[in-house]
Protein backbone atom coordinates (compact mmCIF):
# COMPACT_ATOMS: atom_id res chain seq x y z
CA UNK A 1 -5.47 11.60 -15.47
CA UNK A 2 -2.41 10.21 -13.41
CA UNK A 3 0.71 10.36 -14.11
CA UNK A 4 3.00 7.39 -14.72
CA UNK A 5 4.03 7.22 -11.45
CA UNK A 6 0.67 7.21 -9.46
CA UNK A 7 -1.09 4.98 -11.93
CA UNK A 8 1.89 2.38 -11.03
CA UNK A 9 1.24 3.01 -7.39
CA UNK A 10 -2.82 2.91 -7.74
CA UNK A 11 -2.64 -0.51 -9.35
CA UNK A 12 -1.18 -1.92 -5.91
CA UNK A 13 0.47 -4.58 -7.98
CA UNK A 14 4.58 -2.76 -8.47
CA UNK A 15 5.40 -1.75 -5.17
CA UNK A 16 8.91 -3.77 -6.25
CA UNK A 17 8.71 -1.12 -9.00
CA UNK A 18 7.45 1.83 -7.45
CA UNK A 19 10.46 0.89 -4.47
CA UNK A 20 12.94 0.39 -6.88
CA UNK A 21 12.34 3.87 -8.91
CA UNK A 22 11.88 6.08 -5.44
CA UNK A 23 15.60 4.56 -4.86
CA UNK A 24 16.46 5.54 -7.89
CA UNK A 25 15.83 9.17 -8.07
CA UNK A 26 13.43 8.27 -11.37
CA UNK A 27 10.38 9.82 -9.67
CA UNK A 28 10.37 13.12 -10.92
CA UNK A 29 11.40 11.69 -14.41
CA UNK A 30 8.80 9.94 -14.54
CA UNK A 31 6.11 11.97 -12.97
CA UNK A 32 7.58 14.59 -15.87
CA UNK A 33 6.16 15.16 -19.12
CA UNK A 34 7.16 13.02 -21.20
CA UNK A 35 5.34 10.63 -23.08
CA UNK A 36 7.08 7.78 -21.77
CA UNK A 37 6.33 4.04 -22.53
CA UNK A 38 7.09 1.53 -19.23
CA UNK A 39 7.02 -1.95 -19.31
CA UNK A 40 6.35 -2.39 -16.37
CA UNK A 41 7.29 -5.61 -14.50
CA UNK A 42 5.00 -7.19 -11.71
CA UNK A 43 5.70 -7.66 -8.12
CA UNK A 44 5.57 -11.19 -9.35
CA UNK A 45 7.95 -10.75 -12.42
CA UNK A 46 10.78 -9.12 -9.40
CA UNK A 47 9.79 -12.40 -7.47
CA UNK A 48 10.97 -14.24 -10.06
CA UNK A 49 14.62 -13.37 -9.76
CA UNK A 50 17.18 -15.14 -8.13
CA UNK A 51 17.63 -14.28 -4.42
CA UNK A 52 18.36 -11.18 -3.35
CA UNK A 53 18.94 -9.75 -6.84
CA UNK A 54 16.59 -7.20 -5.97
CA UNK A 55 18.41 -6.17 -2.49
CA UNK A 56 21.09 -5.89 -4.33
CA UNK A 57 20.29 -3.35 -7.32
CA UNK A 58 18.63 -1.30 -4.40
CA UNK A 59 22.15 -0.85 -3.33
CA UNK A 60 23.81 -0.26 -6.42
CA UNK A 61 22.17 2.60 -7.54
CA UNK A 62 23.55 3.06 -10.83
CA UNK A 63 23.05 -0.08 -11.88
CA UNK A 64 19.60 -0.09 -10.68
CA UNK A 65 19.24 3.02 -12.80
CA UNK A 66 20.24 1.24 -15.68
CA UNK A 67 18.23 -1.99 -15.50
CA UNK A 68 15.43 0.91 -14.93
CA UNK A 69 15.48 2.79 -17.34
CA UNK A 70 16.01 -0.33 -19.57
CA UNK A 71 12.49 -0.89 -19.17
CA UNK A 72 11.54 2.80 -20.49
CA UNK A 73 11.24 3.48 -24.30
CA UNK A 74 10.54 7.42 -25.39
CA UNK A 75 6.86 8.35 -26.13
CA UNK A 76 4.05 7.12 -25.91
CA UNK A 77 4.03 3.82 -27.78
CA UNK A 78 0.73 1.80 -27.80
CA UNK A 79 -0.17 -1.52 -28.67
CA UNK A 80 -1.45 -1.13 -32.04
CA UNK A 81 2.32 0.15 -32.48
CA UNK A 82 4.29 -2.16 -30.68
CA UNK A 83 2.74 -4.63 -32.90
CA UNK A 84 4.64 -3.25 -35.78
CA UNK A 85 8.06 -3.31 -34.07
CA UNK A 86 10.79 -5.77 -33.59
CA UNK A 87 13.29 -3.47 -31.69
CA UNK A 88 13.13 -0.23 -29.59
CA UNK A 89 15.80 1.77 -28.00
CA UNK A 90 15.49 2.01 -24.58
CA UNK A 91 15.92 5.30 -22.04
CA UNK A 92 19.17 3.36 -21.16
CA UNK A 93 20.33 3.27 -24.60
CA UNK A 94 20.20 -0.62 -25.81
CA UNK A 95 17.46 -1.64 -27.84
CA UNK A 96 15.07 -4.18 -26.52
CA UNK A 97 13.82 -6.83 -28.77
CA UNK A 98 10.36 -7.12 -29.61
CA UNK A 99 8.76 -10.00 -31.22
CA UNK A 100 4.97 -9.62 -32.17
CA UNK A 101 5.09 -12.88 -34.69
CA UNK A 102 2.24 -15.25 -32.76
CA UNK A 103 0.46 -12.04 -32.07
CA UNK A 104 -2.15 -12.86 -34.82
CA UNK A 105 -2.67 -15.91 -32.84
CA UNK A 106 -3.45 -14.68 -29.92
CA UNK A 107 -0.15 -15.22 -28.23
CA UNK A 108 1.30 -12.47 -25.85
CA UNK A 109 4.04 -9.83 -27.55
CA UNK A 110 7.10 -10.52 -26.23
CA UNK A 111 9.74 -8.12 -24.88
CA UNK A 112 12.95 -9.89 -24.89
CA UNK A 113 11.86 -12.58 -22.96
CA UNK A 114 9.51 -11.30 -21.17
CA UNK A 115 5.25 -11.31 -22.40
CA UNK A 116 3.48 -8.31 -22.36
CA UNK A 117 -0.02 -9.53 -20.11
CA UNK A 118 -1.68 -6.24 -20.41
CA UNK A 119 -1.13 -3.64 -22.72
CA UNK A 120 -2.12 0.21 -23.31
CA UNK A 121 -2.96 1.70 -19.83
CA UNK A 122 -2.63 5.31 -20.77
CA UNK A 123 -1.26 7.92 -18.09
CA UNK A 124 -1.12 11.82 -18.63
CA UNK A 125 2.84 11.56 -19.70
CA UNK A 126 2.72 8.08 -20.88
CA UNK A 127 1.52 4.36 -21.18
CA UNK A 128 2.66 1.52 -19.00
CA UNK A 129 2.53 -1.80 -20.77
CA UNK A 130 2.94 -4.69 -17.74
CA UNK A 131 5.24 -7.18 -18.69
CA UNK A 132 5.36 -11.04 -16.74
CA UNK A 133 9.65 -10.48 -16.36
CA UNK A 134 12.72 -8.26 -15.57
CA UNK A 135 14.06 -7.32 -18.64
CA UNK A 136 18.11 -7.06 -17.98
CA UNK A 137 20.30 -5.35 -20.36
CA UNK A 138 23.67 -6.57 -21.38
């Protein structure tokens, strides 16, 4: 099974993400063991940032780190779980807020303010959950 990493890149659908996390250095992280869960922002969710937000992280390393590994929470964390939550601390340290309420109704699970439009494609380190927005810590 792919890792992480090549499932992202197989799915032709975050080559924002897959760019951003070469320049980054996160590769081998998260081609590593893990388990890791992503949410995994769209080439569409980066679109939807202001102009040239993304340029600019790509030259700001660190911060592009952080907003990064923002999006990572440790293990392997499916849906049936996430369901459960209202918080999880992040790779980068801040919790993100999770809100699972309309969930019975058939409404997306929301990460901050972002939805979660597909959930629970398992990797061999990990599962990527694809998420509609940037998440951006504080």
């Amino acid at each position: 099974m792919p890792d992480i990493v090549d499932t992202a890149i197989a799915a032709g659908s975050f080559k924002t993400l897959v760019k951003a996390v070469q320049a980054a250095g996160l590769v081998d992280t998260l081609k590593g063991k893990g388990p890791f869960t992503v949410f995994a922002p769209t080439d569409d969710a980066f679109a939807k940032l202001p102009k040239g937000t993304v340029e600019g992280l790509l030259k700001d390393i660190p911060k592009l780190k952080t907003v990064l590994t923002y999006h990572v929470v440790p293990g392997k964390v499916m849906s049936s779980d996430v369901v459960k939550m209202t918080s999880a601390k992040t790779v980068q340290g801040q919790n993100i807020k999770i809100d699972a309420s309309k969930w019975h109704l058939h409404k997306n699970v929301k990460v901050n303010d972002a939805n979660i439009i597909k959930a629970d494609i398992t990797t061999d380190n990990g599962v990527i959950h694809v998420i509609d927005k940037v998440i951006l810590p504080k």
